[in-house]
PDB file of N, CA and C in Angstrom:
ATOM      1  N   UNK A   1       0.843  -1.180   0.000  1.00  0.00           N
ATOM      2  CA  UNK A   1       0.000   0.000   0.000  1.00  0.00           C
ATOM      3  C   UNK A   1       0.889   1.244   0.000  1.00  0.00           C
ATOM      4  N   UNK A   2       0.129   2.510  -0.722  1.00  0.00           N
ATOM      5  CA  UNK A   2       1.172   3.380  -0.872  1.00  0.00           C
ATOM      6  C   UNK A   2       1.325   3.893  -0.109  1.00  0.00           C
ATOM      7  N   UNK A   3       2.717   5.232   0.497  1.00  0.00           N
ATOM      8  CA  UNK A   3       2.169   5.832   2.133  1.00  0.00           C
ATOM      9  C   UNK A   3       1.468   6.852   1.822  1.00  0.00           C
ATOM     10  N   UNK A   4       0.911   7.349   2.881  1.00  0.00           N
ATOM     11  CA  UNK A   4      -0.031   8.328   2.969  1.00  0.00           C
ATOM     12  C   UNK A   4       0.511   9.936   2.761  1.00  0.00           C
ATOM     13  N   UNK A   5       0.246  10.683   1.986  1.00  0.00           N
ATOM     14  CA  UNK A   5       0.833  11.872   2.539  1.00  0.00           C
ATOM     15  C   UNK A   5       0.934  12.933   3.668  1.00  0.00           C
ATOM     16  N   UNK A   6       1.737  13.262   3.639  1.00  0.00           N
ATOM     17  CA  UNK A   6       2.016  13.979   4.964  1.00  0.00           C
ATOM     18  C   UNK A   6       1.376  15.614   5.086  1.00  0.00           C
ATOM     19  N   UNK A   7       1.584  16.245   5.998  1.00  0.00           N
ATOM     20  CA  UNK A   7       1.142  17.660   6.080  1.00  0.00           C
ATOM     21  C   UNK A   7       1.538  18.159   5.458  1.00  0.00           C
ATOM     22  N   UNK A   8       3.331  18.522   5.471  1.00  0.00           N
ATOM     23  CA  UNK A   8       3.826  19.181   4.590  1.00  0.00           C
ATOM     24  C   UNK A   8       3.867  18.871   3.259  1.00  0.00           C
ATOM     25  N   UNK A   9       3.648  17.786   3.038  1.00  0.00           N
ATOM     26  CA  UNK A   9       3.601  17.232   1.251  1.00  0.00           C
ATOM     27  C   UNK A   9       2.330  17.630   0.761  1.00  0.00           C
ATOM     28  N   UNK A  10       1.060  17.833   1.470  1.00  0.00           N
ATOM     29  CA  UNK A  10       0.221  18.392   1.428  1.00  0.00           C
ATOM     30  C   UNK A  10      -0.031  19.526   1.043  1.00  0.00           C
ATOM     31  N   UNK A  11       0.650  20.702   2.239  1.00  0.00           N
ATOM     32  CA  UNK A  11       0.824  22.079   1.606  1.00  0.00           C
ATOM     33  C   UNK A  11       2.130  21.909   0.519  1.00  0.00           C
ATOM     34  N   UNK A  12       3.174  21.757   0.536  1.00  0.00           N
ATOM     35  CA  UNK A  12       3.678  21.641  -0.909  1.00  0.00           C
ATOM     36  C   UNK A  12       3.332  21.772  -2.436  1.00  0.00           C
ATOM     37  N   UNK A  13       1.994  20.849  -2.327  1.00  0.00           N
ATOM     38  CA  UNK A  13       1.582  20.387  -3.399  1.00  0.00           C
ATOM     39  C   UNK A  13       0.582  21.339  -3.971  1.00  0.00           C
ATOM     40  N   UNK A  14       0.087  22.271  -2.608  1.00  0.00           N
ATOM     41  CA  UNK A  14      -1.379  22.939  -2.664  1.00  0.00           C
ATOM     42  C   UNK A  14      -0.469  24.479  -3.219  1.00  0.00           C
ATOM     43  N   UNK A  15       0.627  24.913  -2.498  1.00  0.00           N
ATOM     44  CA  UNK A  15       1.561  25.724  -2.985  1.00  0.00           C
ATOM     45  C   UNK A  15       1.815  26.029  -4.344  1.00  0.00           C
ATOM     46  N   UNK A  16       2.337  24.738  -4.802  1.00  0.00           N
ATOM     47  CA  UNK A  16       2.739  24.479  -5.921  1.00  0.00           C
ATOM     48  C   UNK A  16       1.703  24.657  -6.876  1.00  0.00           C
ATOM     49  N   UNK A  17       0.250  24.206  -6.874  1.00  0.00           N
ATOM     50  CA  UNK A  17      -0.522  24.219  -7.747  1.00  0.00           C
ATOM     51  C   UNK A  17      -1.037  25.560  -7.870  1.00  0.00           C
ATOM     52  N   UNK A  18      -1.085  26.415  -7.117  1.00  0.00           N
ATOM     53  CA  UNK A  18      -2.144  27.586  -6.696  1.00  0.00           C
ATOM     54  C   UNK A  18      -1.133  28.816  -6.641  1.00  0.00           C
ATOM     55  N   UNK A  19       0.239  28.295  -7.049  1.00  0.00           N
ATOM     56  CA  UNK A  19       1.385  29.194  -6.689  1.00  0.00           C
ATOM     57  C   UNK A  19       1.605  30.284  -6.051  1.00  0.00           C
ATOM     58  N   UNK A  20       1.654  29.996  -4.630  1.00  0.00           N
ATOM     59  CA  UNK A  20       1.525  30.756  -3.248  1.00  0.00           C
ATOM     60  C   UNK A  20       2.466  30.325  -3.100  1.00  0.00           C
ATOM     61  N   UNK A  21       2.761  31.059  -1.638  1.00  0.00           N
ATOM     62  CA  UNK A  21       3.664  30.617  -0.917  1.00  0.00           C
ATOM     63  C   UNK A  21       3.680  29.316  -0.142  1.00  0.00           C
ATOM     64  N   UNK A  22       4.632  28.528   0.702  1.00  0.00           N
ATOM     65  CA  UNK A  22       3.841  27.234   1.627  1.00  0.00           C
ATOM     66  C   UNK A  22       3.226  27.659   2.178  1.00  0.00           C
ATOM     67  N   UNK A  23       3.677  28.765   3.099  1.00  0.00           N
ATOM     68  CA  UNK A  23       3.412  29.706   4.497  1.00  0.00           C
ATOM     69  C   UNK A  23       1.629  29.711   4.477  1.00  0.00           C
ATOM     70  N   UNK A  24       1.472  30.361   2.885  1.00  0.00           N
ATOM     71  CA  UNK A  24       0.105  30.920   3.036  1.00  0.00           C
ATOM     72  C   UNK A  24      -0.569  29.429   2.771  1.00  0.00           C
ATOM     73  N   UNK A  25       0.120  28.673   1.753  1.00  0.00           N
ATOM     74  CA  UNK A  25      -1.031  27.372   1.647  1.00  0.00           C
ATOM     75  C   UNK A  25      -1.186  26.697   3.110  1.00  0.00           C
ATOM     76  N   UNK A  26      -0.393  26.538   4.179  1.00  0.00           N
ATOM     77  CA  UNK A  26      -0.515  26.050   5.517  1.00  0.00           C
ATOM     78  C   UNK A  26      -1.196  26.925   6.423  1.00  0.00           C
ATOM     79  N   UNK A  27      -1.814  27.580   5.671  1.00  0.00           N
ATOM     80  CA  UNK A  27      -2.766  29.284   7.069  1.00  0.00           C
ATOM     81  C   UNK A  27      -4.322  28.710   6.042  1.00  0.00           C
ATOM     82  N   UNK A  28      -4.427  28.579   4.817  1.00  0.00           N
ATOM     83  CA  UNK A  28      -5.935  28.039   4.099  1.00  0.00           C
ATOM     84  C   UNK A  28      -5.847  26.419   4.895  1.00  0.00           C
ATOM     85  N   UNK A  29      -4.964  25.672   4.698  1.00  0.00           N
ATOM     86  CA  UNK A  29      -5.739  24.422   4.955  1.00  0.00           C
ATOM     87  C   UNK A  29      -6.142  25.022   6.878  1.00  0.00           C
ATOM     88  N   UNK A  30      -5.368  25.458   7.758  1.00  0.00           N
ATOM     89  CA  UNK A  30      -5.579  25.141   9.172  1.00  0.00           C
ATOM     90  C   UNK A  30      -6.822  26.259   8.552  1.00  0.00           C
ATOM     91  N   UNK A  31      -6.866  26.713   8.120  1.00  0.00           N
ATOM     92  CA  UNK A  31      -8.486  27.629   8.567  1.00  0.00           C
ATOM     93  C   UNK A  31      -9.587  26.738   8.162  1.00  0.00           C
ATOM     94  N   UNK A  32      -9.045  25.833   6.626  1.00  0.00           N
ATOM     95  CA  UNK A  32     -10.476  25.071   6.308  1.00  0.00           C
ATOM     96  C   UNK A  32     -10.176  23.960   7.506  1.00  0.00           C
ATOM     97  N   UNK A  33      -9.571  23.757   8.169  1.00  0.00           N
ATOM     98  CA  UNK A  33     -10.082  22.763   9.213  1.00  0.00           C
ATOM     99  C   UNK A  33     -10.797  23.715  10.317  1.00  0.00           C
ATOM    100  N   UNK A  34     -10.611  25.004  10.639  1.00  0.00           N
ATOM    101  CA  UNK A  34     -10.882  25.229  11.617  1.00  0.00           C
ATOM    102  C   UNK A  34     -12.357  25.510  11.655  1.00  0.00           C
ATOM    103  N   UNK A  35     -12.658  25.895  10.294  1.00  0.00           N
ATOM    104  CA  UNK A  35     -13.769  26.270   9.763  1.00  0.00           C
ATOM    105  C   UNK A  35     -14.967  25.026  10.201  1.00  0.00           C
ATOM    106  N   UNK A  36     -14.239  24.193   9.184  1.00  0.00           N
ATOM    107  CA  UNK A  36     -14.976  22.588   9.188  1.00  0.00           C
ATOM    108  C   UNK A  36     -15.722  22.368  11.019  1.00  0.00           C
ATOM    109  N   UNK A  37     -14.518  22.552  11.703  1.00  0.00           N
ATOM    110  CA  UNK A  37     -14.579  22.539  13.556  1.00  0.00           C
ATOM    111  C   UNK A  37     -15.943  23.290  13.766  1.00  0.00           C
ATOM    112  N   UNK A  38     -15.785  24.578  13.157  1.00  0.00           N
ATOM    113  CA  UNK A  38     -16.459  25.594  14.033  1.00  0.00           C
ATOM    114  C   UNK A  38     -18.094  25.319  13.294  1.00  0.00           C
ATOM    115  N   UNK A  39     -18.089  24.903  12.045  1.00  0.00           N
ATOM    116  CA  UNK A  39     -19.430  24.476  11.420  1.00  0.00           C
ATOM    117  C   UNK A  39     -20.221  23.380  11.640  1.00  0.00           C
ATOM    118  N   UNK A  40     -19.392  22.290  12.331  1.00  0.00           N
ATOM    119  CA  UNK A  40     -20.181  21.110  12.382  1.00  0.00           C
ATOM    120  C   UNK A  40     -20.664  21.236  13.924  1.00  0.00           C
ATOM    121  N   UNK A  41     -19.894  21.862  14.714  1.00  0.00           N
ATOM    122  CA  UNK A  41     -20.144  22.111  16.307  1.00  0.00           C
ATOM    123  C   UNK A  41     -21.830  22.815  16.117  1.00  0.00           C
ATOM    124  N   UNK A  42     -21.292  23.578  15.527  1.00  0.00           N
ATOM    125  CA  UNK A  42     -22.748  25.050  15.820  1.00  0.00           C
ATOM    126  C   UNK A  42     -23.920  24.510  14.849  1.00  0.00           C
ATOM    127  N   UNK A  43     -23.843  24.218  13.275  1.00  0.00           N
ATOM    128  CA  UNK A  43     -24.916  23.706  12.499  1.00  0.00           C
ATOM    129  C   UNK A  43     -25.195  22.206  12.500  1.00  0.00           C
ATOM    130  N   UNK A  44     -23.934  21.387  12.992  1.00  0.00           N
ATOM    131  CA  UNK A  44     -23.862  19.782  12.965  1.00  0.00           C
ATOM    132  C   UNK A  44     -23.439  19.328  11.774  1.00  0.00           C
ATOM    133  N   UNK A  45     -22.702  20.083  10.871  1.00  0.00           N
ATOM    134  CA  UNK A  45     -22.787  19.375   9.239  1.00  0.00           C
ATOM    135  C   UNK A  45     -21.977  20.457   8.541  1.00  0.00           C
ATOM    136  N   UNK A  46     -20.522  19.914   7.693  1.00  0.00           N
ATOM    137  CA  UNK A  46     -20.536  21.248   6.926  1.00  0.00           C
ATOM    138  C   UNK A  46     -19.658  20.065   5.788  1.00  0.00           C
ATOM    139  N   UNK A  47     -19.698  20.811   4.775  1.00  0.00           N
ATOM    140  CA  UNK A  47     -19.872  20.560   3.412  1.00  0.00           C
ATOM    141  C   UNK A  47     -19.137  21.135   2.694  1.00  0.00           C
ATOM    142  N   UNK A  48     -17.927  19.645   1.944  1.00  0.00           N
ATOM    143  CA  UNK A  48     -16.669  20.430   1.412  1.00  0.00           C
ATOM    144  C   UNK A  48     -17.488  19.959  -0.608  1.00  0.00           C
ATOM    145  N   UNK A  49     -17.621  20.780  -1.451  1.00  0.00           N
ATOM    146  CA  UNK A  49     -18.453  20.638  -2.816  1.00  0.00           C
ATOM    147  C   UNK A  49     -17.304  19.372  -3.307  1.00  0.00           C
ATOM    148  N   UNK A  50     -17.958  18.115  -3.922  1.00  0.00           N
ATOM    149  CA  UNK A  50     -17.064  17.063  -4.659  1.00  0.00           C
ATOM    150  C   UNK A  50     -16.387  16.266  -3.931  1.00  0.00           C
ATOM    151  N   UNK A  51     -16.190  17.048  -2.786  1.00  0.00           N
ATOM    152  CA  UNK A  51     -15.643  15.376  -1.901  1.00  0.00           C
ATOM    153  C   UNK A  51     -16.169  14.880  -0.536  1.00  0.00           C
ATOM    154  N   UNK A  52     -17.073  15.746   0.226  1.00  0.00           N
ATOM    155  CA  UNK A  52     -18.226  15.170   0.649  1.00  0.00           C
ATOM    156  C   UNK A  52     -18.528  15.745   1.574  1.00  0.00           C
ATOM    157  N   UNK A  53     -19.526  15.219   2.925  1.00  0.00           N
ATOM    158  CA  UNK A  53     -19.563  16.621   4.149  1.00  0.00           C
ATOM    159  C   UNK A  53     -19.434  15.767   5.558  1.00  0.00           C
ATOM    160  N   UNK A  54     -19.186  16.031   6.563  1.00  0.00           N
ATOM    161  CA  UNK A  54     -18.830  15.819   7.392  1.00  0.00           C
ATOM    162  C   UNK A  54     -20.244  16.039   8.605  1.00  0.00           C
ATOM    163  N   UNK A  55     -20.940  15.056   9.079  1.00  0.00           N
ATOM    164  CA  UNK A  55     -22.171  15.186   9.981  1.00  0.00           C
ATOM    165  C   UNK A  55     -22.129  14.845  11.359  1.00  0.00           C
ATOM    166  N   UNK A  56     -22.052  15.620  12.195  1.00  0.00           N
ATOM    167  CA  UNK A  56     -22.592  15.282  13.329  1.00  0.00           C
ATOM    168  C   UNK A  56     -23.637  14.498  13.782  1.00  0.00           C
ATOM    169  N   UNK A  57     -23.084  13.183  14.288  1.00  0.00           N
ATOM    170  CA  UNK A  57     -24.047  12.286  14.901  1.00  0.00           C
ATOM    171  C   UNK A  57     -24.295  11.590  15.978  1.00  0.00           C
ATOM    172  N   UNK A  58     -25.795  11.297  16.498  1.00  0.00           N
ATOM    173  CA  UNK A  58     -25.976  10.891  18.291  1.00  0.00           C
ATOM    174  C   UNK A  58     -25.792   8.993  17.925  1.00  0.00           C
ATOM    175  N   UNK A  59     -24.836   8.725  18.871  1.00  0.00           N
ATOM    176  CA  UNK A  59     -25.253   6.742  18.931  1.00  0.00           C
ATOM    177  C   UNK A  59     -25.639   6.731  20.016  1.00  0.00           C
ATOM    178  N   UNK A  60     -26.886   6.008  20.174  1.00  0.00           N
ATOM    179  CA  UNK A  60     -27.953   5.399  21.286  1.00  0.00           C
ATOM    180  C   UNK A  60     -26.880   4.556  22.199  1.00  0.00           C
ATOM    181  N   UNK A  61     -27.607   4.540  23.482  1.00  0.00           N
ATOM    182  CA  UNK A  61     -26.466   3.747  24.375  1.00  0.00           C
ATOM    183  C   UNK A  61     -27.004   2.294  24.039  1.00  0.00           C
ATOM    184  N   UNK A  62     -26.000   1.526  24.392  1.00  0.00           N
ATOM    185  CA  UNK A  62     -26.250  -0.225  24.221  1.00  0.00           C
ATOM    186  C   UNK A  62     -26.031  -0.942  24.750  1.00  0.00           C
ATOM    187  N   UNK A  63     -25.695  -2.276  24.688  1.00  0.00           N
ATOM    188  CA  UNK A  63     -25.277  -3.192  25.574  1.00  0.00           C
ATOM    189  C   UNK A  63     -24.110  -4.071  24.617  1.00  0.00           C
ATOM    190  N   UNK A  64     -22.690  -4.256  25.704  1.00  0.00           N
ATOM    191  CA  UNK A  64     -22.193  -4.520  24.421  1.00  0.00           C
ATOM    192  C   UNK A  64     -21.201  -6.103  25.251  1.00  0.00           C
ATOM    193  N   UNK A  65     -19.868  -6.251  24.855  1.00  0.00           N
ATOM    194  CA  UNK A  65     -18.922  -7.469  25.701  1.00  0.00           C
ATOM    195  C   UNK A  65     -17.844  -7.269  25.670  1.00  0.00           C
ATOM    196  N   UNK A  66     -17.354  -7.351  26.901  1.00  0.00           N
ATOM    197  CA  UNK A  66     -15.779  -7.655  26.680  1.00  0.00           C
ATOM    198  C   UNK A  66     -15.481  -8.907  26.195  1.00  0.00           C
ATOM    199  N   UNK A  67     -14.751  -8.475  25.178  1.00  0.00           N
ATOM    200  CA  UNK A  67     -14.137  -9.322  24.611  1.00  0.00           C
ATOM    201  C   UNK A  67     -12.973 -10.412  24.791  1.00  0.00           C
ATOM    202  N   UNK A  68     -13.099  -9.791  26.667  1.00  0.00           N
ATOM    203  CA  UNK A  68     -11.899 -10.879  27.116  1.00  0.00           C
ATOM    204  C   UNK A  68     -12.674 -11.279  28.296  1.00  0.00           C
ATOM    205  N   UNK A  69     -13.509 -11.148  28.754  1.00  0.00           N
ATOM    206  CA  UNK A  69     -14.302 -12.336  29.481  1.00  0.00           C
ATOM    207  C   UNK A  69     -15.322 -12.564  29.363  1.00  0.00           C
ATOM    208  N   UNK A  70     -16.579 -11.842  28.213  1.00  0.00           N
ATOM    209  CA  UNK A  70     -17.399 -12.237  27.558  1.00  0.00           C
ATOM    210  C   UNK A  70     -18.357 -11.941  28.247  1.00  0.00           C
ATOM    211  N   UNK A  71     -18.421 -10.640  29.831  1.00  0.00           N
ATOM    212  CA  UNK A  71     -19.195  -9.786  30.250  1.00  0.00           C
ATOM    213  C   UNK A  71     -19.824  -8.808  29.651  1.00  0.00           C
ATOM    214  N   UNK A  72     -21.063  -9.078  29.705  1.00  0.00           N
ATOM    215  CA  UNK A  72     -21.813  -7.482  29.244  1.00  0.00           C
ATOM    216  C   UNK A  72     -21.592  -6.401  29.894  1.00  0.00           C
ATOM    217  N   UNK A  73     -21.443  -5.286  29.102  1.00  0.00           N
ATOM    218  CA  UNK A  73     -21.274  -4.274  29.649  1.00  0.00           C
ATOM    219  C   UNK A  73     -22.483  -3.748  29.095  1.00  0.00           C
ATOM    220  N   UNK A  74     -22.558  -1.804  29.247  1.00  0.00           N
ATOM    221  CA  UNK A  74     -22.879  -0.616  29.495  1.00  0.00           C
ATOM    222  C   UNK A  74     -22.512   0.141  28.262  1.00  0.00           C
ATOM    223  N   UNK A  75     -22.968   0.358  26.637  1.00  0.00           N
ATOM    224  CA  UNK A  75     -21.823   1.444  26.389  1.00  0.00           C
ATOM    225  C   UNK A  75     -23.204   2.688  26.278  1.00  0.00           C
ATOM    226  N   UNK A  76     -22.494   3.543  26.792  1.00  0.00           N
ATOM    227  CA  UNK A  76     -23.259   5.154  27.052  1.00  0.00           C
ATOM    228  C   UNK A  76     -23.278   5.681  25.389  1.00  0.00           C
ATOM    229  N   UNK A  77     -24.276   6.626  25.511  1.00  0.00           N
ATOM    230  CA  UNK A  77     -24.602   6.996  24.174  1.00  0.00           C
ATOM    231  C   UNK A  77     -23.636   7.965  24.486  1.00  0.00           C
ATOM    232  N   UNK A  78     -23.384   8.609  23.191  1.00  0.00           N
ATOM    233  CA  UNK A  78     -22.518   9.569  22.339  1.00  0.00           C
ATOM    234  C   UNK A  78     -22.483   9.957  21.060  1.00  0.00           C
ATOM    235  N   UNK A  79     -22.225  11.649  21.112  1.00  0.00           N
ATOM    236  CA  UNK A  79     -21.933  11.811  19.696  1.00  0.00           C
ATOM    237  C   UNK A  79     -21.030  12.148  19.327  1.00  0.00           C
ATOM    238  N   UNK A  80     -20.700  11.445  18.042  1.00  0.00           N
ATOM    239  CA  UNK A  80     -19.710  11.352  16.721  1.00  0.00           C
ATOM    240  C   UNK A  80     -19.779  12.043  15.606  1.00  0.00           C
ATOM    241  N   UNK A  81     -18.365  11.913  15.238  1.00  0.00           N
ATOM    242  CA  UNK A  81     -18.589  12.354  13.350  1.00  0.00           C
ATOM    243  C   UNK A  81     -18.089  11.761  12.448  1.00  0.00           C
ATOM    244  N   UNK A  82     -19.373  11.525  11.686  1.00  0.00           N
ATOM    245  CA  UNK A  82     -19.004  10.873  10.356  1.00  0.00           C
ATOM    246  C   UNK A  82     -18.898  11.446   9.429  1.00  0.00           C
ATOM    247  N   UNK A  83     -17.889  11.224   8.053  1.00  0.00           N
ATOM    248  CA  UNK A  83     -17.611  11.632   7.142  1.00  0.00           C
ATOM    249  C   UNK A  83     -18.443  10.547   5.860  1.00  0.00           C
ATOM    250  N   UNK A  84     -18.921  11.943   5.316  1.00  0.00           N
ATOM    251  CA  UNK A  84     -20.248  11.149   4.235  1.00  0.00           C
ATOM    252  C   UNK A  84     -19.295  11.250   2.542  1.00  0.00           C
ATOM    253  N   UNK A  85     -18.931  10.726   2.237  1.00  0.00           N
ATOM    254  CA  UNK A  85     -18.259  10.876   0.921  1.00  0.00           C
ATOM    255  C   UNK A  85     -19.368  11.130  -0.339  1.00  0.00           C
ATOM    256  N   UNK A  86     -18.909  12.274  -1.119  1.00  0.00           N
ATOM    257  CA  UNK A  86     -19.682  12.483  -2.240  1.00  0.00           C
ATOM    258  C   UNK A  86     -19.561  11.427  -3.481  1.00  0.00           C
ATOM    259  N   UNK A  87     -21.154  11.451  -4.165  1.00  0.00           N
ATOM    260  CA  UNK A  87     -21.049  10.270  -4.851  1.00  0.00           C
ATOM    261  C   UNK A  87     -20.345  10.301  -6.309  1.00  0.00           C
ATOM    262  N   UNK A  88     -20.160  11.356  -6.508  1.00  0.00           N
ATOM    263  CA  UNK A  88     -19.036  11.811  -7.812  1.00  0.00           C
ATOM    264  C   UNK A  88     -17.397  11.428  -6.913  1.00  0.00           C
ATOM    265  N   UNK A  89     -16.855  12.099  -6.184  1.00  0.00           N
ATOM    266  CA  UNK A  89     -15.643  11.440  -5.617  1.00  0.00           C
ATOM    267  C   UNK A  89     -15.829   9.763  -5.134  1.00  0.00           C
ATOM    268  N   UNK A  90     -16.384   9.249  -5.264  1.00  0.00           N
ATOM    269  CA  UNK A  90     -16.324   7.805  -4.710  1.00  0.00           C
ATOM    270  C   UNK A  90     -16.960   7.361  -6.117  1.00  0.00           C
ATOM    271  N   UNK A  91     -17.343   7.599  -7.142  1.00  0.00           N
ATOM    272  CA  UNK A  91     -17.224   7.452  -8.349  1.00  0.00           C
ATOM    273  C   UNK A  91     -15.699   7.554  -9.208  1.00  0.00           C
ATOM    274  N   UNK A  92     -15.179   8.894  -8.790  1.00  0.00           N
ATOM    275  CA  UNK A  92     -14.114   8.711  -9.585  1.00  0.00           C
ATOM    276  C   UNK A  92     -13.475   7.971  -8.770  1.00  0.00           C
ATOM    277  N   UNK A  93     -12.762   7.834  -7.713  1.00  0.00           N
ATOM    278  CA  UNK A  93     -11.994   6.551  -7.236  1.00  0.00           C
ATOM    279  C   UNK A  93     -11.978   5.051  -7.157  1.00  0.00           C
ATOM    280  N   UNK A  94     -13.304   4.915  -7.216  1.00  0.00           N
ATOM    281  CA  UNK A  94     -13.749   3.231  -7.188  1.00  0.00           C
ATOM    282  C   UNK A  94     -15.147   3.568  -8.511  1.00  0.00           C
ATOM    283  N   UNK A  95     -14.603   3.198  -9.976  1.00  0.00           N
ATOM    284  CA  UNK A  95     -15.830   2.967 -10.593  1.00  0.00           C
ATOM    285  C   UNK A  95     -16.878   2.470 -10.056  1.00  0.00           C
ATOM    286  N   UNK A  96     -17.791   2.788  -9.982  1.00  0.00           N
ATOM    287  CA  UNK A  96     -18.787   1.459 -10.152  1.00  0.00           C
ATOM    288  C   UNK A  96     -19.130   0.098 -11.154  1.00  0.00           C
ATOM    289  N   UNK A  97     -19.658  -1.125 -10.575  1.00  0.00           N
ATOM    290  CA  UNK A  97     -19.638  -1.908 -11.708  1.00  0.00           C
ATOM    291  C   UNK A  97     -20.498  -2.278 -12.293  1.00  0.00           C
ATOM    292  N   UNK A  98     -20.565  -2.752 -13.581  1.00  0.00           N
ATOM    293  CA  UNK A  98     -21.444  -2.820 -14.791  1.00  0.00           C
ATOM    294  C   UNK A  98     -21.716  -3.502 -14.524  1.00  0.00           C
ATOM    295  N   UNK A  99     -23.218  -3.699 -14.963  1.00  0.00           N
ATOM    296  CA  UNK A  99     -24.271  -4.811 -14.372  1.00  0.00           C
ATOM    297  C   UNK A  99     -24.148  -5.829 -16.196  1.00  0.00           C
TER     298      UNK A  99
END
């Protein structure tokens, strides 16, 4: 598997394409994260166009096991976030297949 890229290979690349500086391409991505932070907290949901949106969500509490002595437990509800992938980006990466 290939490795993953890194932060700085990240802004590098975003630099390079948009021909900025790194400096400034590493001040857009921390704002679109901070952004992303501050939108899903306050509306529950925010939404990057083509590659997908990010939702705030409640999981019901349950009953669940340890898996090392095969006691039920307790798990308490909580909320999470899931990342919803758009169906054009998960198109272009994984065709779909022909029936």
């Amino acid at each position: 598997m290939a490795k993953v890229m890194t932060k700085s290979q990240v802004v590098s690349h975003l630099a390079e394409k948009a021909s900025i500086q790194k400096k400034a391409a590493a001040g857009l991505l921390e704002e679109l994260v901070s952004l992303a932070t501050l939108q899903c907290k306050s509306t529950g949901q925010f939404v990057i166009p083509g590659l997908g949106k990010a939702v705030k969500a409640n999981r019901k509490a349950r009953m669940g096991r340890n898996p090392q002595t095969g006691e039920p437990i307790k798990i308490p509800a909580k909320t999470v976030v899931k990342f919803r992938l758009a169906k054009a980006f998960k198109d272009a990466v994984v065709p779909p297949k022909k029936k």
